[in-house]
PDB file of N, CA and C in Angstrom:
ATOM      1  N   UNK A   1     -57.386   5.356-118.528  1.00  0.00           N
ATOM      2  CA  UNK A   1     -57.811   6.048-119.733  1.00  0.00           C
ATOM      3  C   UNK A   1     -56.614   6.226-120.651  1.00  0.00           C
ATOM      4  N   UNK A   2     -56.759   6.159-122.110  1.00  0.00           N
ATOM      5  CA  UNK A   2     -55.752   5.870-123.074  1.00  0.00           C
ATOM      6  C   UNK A   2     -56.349   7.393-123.903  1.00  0.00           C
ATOM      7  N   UNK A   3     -55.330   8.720-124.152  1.00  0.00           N
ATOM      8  CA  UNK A   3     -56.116   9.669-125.117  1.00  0.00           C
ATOM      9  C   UNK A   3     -55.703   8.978-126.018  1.00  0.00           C
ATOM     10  N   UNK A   4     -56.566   8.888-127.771  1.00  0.00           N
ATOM     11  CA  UNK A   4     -56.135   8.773-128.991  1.00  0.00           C
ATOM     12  C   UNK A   4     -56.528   7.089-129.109  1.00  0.00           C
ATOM     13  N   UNK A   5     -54.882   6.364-129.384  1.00  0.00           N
ATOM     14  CA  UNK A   5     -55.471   5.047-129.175  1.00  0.00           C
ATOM     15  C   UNK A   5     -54.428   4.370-128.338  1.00  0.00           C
ATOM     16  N   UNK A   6     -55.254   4.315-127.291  1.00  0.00           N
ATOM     17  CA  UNK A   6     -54.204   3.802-125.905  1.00  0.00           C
ATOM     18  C   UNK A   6     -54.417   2.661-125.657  1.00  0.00           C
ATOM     19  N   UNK A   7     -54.504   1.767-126.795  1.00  0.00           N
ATOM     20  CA  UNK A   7     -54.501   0.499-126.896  1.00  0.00           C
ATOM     21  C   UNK A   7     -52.964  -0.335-126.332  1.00  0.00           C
ATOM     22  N   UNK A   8     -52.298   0.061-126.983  1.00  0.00           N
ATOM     23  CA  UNK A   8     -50.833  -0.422-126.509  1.00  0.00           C
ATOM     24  C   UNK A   8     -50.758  -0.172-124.621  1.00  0.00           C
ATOM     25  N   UNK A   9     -51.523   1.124-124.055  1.00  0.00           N
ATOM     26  CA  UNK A   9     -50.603   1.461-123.388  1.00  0.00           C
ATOM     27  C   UNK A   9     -51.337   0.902-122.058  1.00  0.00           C
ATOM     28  N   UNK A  10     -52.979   0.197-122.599  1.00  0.00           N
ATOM     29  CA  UNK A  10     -54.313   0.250-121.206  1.00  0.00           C
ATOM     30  C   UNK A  10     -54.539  -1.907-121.362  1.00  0.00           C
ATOM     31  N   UNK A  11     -54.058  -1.730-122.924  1.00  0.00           N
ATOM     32  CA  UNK A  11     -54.912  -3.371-123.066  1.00  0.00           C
ATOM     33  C   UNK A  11     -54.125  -4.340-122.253  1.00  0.00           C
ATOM     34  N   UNK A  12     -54.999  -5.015-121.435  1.00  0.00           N
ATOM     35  CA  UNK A  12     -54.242  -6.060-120.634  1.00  0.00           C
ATOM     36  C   UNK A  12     -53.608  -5.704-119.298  1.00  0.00           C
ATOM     37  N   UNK A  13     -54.246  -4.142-118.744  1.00  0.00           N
ATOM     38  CA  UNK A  13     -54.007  -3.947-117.337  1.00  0.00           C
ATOM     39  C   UNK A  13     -55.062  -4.543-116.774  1.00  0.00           C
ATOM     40  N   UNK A  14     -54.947  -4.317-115.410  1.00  0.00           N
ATOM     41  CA  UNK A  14     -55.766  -4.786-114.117  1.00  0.00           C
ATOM     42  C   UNK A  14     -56.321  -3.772-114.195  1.00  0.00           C
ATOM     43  N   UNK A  15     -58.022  -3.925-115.061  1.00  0.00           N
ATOM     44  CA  UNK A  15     -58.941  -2.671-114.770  1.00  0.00           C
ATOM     45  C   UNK A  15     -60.326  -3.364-115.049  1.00  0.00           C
ATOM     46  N   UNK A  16     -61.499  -2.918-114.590  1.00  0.00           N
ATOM     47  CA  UNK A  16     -62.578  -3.028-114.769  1.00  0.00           C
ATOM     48  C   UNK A  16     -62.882  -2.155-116.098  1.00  0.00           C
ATOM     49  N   UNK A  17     -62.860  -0.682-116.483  1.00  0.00           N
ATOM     50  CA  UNK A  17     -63.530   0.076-117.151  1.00  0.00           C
ATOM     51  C   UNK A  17     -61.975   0.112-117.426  1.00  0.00           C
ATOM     52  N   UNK A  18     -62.177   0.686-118.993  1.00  0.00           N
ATOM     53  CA  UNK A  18     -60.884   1.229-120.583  1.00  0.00           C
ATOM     54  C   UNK A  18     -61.537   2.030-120.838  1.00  0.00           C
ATOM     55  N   UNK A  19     -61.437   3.382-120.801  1.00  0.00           N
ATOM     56  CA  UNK A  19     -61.553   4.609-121.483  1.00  0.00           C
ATOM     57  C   UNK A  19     -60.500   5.060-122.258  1.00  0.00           C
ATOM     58  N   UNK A  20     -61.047   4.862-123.551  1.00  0.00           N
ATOM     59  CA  UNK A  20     -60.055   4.818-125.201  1.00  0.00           C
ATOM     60  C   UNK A  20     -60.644   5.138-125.910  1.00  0.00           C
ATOM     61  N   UNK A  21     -59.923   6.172-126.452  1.00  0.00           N
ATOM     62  CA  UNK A  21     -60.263   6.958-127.974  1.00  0.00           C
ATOM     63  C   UNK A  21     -60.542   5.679-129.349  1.00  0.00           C
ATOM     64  N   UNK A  22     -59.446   4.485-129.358  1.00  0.00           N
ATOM     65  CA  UNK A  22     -59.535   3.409-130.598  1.00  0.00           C
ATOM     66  C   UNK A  22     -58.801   2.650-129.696  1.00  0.00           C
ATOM     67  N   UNK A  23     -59.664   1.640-130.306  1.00  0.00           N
ATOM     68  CA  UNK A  23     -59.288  -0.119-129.796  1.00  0.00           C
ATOM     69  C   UNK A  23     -59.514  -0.957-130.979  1.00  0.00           C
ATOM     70  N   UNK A  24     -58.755  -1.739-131.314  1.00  0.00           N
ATOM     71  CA  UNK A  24     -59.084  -3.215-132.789  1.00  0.00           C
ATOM     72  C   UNK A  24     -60.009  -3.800-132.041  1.00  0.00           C
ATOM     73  N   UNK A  25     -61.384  -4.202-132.995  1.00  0.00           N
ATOM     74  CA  UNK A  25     -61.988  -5.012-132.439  1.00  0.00           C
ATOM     75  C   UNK A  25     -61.372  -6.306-132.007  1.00  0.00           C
ATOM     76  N   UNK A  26     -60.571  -6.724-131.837  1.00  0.00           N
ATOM     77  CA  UNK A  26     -59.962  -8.459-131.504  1.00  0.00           C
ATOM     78  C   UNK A  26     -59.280  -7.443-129.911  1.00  0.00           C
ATOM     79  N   UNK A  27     -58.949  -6.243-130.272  1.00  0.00           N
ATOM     80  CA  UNK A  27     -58.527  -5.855-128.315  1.00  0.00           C
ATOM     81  C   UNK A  27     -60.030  -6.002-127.584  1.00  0.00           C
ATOM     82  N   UNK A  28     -60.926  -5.250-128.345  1.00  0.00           N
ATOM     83  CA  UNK A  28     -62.134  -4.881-127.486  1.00  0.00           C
ATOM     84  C   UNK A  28     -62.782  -6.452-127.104  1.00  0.00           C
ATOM     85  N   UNK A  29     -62.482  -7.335-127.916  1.00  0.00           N
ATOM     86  CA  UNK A  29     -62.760  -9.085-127.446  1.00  0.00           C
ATOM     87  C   UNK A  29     -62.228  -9.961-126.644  1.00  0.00           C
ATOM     88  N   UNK A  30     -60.931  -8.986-126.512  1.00  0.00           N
ATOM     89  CA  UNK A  30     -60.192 -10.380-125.437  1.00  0.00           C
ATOM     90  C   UNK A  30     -60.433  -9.137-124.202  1.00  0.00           C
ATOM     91  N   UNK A  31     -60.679  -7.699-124.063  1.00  0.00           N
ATOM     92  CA  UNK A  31     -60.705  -6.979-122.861  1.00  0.00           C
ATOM     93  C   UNK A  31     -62.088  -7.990-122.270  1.00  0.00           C
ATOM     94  N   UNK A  32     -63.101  -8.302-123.102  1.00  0.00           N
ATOM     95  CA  UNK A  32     -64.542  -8.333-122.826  1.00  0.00           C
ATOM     96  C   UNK A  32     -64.913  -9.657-122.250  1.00  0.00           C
ATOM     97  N   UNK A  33     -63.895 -10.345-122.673  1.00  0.00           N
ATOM     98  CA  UNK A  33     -63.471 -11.885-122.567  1.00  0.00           C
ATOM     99  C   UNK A  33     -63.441 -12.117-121.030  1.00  0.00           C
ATOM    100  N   UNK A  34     -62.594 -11.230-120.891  1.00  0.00           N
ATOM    101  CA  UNK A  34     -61.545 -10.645-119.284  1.00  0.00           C
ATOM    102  C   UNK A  34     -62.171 -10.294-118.013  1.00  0.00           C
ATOM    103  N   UNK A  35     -63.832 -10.188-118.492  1.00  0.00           N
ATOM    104  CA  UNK A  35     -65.081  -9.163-117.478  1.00  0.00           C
ATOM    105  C   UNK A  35     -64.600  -7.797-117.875  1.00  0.00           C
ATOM    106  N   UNK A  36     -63.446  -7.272-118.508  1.00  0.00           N
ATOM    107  CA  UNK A  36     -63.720  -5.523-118.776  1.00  0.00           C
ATOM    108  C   UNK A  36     -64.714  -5.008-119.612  1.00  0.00           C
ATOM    109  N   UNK A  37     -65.132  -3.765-119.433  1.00  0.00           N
ATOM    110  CA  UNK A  37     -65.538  -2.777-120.183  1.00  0.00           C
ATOM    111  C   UNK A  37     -64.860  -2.024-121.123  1.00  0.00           C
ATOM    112  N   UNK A  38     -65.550  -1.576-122.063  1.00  0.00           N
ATOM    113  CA  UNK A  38     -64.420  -0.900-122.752  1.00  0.00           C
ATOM    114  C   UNK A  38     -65.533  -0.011-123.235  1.00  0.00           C
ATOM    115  N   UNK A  39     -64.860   1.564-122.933  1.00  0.00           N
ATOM    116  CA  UNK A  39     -66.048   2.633-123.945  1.00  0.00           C
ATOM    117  C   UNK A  39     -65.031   2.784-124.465  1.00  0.00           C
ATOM    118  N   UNK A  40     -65.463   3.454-125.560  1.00  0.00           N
ATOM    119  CA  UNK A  40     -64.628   4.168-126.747  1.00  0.00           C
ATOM    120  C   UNK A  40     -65.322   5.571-127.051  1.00  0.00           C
ATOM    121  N   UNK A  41     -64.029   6.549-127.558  1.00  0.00           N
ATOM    122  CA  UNK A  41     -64.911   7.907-127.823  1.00  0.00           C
ATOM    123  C   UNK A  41     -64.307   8.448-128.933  1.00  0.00           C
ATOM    124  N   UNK A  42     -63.854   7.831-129.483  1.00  0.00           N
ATOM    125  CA  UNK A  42     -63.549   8.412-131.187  1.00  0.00           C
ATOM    126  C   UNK A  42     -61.923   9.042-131.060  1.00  0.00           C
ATOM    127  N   UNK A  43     -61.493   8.233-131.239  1.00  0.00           N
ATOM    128  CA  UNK A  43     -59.756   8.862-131.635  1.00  0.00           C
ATOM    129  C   UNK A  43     -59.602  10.574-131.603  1.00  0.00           C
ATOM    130  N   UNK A  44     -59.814  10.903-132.457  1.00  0.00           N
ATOM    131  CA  UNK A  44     -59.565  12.441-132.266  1.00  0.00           C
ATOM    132  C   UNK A  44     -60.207  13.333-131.234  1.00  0.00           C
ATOM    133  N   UNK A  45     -61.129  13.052-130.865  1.00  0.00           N
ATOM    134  CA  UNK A  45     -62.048  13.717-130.264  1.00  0.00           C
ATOM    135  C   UNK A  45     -61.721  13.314-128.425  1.00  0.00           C
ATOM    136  N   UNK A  46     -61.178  11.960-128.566  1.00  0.00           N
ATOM    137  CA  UNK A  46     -60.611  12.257-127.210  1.00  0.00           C
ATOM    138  C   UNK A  46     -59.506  12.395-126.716  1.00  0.00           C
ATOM    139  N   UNK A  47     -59.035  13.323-127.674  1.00  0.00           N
ATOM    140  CA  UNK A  47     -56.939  13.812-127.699  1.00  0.00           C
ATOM    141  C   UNK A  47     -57.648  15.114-127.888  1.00  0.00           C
ATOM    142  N   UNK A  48     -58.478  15.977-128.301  1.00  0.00           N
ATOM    143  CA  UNK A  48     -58.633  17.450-128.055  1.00  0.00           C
ATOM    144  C   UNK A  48     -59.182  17.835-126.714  1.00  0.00           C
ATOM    145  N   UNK A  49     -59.422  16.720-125.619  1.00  0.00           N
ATOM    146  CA  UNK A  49     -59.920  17.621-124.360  1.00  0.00           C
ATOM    147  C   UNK A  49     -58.580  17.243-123.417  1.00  0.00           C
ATOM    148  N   UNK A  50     -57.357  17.111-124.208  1.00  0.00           N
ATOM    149  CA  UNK A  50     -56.047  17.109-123.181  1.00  0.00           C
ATOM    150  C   UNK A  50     -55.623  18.461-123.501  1.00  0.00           C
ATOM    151  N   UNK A  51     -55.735  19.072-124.594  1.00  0.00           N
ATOM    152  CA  UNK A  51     -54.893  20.094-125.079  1.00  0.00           C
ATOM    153  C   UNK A  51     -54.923  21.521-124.059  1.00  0.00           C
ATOM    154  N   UNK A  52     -56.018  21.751-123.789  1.00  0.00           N
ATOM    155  CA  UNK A  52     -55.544  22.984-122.915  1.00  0.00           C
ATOM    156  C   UNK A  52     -55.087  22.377-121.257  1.00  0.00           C
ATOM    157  N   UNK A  53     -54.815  21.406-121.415  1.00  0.00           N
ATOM    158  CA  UNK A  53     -54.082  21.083-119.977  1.00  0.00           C
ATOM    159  C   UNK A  53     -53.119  21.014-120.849  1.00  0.00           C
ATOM    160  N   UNK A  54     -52.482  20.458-121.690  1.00  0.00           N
ATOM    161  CA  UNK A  54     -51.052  20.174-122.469  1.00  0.00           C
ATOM    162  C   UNK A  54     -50.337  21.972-122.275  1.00  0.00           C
ATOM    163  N   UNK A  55     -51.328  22.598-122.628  1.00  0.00           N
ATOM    164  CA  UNK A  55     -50.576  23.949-122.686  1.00  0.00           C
ATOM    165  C   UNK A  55     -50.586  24.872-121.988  1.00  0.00           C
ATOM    166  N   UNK A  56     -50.815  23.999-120.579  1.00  0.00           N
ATOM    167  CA  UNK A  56     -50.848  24.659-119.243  1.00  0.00           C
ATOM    168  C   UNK A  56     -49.784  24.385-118.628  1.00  0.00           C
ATOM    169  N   UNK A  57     -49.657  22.857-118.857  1.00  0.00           N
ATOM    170  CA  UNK A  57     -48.388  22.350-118.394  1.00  0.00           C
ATOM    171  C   UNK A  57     -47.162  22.626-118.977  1.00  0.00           C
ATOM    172  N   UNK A  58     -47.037  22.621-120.006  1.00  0.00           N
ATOM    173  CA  UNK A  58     -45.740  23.234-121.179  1.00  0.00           C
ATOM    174  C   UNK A  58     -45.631  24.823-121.068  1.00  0.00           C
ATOM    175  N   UNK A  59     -46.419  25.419-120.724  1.00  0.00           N
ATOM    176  CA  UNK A  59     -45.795  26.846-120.632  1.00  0.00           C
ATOM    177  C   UNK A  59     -45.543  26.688-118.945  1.00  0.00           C
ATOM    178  N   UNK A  60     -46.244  26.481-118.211  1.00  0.00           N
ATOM    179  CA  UNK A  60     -45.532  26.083-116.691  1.00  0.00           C
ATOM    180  C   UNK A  60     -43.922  25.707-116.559  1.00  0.00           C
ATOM    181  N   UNK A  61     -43.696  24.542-117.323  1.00  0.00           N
ATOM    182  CA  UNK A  61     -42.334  23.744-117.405  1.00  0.00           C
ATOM    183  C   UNK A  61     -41.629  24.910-118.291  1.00  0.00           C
ATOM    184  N   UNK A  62     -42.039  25.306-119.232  1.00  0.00           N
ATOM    185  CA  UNK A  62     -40.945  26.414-120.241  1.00  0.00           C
ATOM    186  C   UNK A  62     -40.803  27.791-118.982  1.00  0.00           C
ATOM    187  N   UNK A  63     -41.776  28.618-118.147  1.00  0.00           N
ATOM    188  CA  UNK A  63     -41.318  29.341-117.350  1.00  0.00           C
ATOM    189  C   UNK A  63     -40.302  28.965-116.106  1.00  0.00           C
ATOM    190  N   UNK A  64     -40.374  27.594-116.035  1.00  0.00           N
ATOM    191  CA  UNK A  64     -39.022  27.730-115.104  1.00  0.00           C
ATOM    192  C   UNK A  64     -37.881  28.417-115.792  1.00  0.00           C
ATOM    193  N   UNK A  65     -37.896  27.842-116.655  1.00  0.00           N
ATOM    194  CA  UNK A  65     -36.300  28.395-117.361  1.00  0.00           C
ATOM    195  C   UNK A  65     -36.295  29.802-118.036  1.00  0.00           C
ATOM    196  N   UNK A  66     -37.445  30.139-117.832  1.00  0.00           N
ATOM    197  CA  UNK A  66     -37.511  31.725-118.221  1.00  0.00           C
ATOM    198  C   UNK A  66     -37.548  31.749-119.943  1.00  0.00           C
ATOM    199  N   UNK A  67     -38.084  30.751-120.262  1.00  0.00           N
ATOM    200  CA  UNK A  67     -38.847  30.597-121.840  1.00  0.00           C
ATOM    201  C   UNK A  67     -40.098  31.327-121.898  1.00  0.00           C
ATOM    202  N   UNK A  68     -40.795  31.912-122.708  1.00  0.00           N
ATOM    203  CA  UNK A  68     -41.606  32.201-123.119  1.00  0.00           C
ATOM    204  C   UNK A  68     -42.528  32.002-124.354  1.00  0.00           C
ATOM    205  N   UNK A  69     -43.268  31.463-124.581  1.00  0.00           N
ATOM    206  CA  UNK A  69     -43.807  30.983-125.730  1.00  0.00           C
ATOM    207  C   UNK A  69     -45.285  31.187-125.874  1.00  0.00           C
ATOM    208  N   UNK A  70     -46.185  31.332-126.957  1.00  0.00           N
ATOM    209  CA  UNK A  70     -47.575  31.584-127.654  1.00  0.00           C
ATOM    210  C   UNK A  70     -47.537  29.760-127.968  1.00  0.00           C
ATOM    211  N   UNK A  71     -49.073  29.361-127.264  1.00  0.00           N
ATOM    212  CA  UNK A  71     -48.963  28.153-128.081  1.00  0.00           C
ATOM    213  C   UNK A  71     -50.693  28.689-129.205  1.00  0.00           C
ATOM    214  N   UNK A  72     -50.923  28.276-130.112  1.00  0.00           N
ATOM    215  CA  UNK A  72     -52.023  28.433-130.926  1.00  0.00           C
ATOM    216  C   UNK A  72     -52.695  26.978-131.280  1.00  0.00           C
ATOM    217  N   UNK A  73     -54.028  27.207-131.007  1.00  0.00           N
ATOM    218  CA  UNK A  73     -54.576  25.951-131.525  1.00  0.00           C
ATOM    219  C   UNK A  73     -55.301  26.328-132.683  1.00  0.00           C
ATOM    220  N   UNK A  74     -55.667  25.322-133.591  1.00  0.00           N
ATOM    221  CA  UNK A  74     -56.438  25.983-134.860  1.00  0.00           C
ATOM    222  C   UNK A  74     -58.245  26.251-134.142  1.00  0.00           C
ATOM    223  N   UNK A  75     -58.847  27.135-134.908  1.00  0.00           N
ATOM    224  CA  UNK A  75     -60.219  27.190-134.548  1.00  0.00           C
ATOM    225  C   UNK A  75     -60.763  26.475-135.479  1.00  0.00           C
ATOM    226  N   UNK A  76     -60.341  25.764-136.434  1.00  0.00           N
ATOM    227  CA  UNK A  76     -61.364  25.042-137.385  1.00  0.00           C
ATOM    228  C   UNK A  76     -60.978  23.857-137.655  1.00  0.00           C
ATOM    229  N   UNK A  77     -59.996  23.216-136.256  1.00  0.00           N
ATOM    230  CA  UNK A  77     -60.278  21.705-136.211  1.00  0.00           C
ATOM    231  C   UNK A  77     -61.358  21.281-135.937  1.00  0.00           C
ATOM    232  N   UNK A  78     -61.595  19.547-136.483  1.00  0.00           N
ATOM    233  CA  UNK A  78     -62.266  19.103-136.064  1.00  0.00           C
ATOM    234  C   UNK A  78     -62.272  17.563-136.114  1.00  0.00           C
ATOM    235  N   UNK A  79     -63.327  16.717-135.824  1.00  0.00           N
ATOM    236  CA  UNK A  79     -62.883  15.385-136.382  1.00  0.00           C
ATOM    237  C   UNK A  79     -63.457  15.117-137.681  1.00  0.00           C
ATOM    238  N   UNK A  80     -62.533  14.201-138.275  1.00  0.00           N
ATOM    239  CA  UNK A  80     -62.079  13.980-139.534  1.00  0.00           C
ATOM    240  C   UNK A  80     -63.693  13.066-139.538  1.00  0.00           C
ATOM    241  N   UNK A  81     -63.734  12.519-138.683  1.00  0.00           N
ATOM    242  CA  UNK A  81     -65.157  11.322-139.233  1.00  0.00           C
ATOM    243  C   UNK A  81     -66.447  12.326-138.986  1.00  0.00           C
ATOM    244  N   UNK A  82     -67.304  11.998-140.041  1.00  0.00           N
ATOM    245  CA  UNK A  82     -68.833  12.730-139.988  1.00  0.00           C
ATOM    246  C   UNK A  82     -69.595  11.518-140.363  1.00  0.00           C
ATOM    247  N   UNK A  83     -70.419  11.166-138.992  1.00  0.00           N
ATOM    248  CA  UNK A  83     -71.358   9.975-138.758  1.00  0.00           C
ATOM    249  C   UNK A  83     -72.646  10.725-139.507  1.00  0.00           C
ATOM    250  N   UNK A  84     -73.409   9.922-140.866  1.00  0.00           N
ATOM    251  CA  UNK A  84     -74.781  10.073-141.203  1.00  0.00           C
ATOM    252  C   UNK A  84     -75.649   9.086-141.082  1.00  0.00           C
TER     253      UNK A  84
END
């Protein structure tokens, strides 16, 4: 799984199924080419269900060292695309 567009980081492994936020259609053709699958779930939308693990893990790693920090997410993000 690639959050955002994990095109660079998934295209052209040894996988059956690509779970990716954005892929170029010419990636999603040579994955398909290959026997893979490829879902896609919308760029933004699948980089906001890392975030409260992101800031589980970052205040974890900042309390070793006896950091303390507020992280804030906005309440009125959202994704930028509105399908009609």
């Amino acid at each position: 799984m690639g959050a955002g567009s994990g095109s660079k980081v998934v295209n052209g492994t040894n996988a059956d199924l690509i779970v990716t936020g954005e892929f170029g259609h010419h990636e999603i053709l040579h994955e398909v080419h290959r026997g893979v699958s490829v879902i896609l779930t919308d760029h933004s939308n699948n980089e906001r269900g890392f975030r409260e693990e992101f800031r589980k893990k970052f205040i974890e790693l900042l309390a070793k060292y006896n950091e303390n920090i507020e992280m804030v997410f906005s309440e009125v993000d959202r994704d930028p695309l509105e399908y009609i």
